[in-house]
Protein backbone atom coordinates (compact mmCIF):
# COMPACT_ATOMS: atom_id res chain seq x y z
CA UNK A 1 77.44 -9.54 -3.44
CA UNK A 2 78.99 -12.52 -5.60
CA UNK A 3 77.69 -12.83 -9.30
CA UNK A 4 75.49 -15.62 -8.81
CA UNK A 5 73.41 -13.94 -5.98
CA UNK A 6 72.18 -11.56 -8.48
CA UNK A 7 71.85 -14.05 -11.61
CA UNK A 8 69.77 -16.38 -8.68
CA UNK A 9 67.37 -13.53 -7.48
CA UNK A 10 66.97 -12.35 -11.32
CA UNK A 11 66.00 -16.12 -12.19
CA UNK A 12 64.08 -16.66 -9.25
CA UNK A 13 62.32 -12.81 -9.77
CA UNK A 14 61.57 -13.15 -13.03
CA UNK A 15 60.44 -16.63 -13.30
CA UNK A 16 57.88 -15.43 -10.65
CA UNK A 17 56.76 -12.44 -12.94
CA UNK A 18 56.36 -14.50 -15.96
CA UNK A 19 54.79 -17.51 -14.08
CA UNK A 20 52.02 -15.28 -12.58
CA UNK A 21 51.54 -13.09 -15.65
CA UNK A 22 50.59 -16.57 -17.84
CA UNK A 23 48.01 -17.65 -15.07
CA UNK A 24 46.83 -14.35 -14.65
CA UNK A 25 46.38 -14.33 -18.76
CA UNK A 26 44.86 -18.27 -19.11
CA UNK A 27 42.56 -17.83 -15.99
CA UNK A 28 41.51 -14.12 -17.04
CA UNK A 29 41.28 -13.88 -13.17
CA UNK A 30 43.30 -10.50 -11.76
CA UNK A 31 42.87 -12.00 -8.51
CA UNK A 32 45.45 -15.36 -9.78
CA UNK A 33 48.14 -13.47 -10.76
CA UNK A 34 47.86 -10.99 -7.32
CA UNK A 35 48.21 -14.21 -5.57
CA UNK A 36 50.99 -16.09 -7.61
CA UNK A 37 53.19 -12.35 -7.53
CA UNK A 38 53.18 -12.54 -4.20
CA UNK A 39 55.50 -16.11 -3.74
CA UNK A 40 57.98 -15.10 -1.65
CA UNK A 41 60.72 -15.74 -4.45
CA UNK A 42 63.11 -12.79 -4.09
CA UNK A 43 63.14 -13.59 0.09
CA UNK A 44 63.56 -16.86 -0.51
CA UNK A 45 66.54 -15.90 -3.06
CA UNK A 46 67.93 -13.39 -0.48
CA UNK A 47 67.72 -15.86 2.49
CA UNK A 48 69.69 -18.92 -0.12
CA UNK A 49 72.34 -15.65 -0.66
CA UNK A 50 72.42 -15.02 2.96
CA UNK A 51 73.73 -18.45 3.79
CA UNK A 52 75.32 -19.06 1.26
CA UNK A 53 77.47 -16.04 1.69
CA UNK A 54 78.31 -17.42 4.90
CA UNK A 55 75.40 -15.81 7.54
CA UNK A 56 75.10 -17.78 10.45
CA UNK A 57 71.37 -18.98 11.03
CA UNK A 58 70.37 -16.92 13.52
CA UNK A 59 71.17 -13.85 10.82
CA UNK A 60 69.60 -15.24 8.55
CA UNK A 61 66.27 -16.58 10.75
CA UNK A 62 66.31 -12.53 11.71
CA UNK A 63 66.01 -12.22 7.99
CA UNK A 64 63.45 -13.51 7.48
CA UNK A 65 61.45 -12.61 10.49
CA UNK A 66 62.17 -8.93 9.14
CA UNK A 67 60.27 -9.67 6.26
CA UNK A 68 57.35 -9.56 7.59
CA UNK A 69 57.90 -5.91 7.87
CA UNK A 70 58.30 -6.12 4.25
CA UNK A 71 54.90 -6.97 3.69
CA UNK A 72 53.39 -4.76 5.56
CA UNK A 73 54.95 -2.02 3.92
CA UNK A 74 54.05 -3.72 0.51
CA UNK A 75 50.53 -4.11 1.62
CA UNK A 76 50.28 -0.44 2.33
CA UNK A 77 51.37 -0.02 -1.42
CA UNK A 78 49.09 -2.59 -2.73
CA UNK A 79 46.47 -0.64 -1.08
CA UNK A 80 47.64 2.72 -2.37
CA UNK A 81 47.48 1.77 -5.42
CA UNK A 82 44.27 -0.12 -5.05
CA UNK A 83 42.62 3.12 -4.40
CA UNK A 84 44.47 6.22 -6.37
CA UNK A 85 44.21 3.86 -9.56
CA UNK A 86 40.64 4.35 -9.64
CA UNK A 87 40.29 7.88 -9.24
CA UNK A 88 43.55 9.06 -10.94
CA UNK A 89 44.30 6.32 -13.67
CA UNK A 90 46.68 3.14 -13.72
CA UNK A 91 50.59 5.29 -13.82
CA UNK A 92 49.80 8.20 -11.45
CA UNK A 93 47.97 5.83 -9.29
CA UNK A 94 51.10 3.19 -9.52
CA UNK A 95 53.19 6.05 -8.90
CA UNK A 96 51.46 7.31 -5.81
CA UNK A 97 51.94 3.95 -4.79
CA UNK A 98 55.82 3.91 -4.73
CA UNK A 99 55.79 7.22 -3.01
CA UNK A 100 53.61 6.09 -0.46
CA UNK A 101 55.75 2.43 -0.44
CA UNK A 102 59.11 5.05 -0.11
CA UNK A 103 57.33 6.64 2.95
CA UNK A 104 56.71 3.70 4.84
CA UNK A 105 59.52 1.59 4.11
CA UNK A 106 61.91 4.86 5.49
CA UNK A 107 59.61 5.24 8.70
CA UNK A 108 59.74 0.94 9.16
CA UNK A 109 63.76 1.28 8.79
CA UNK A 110 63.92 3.99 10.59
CA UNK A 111 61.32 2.77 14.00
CA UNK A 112 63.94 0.06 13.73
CA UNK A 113 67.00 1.88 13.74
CA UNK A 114 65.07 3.31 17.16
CA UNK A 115 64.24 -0.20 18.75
CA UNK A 116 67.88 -1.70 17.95
């Protein structure tokens, strides 16, 4: 991966992070900044790297269709923590979440690694 891949998905990231965390902040709404951490920036930066790297379309349509995975396993955290942070309080309830993310992001890659 070239230098500018990762400076463009650090950019693109954290501009994303920052730009959700202020709405979040000036609407006082949790719900805002849920929805504006969610833009698709680091796929969109990994897609821009994809071609630019020199990944015919069809690679990188794939790409993105495999996404979609990615959110499902990302909703599944989002819900884990959703629930463990009320019981068990905001870092072991985060942290429950990335174990539970871990589990279903190795069972996604590896149903896939079945189906190719």
């Amino acid at each position: 991966m070239e230098p500018y891949q990762l400076i463009l998905r650090f950019v693109l990231g954290g501009s994303v992070v920052l730009f959700a965390s202020l709405a979040g902040d000036l609407s006082k709404n949790p719900f805002v900044a849920g929805v504006l951490m969610c833009f698709p920036a680091l796929v969109l930066a990994g897609g821009i790297a994809l071609a630019l790297s020199g990944y015919d379309t069809p690679s990188v349509s794939r790409y993105f269709v495999s996404t979609l995975v990615g959110l499902a396993v990302t909703a599944i955290f989002s819900l884990a923590c959703s629930f463990t942070v009320r019981g068990v309080g905001i870092w072991v309830g985060v942290l429950t979440g990335l174990v539970v993310w871990a589990v279903a992001a190795a069972a996604a890659i590896f149903i896939q690694s079945l189906v190719k």
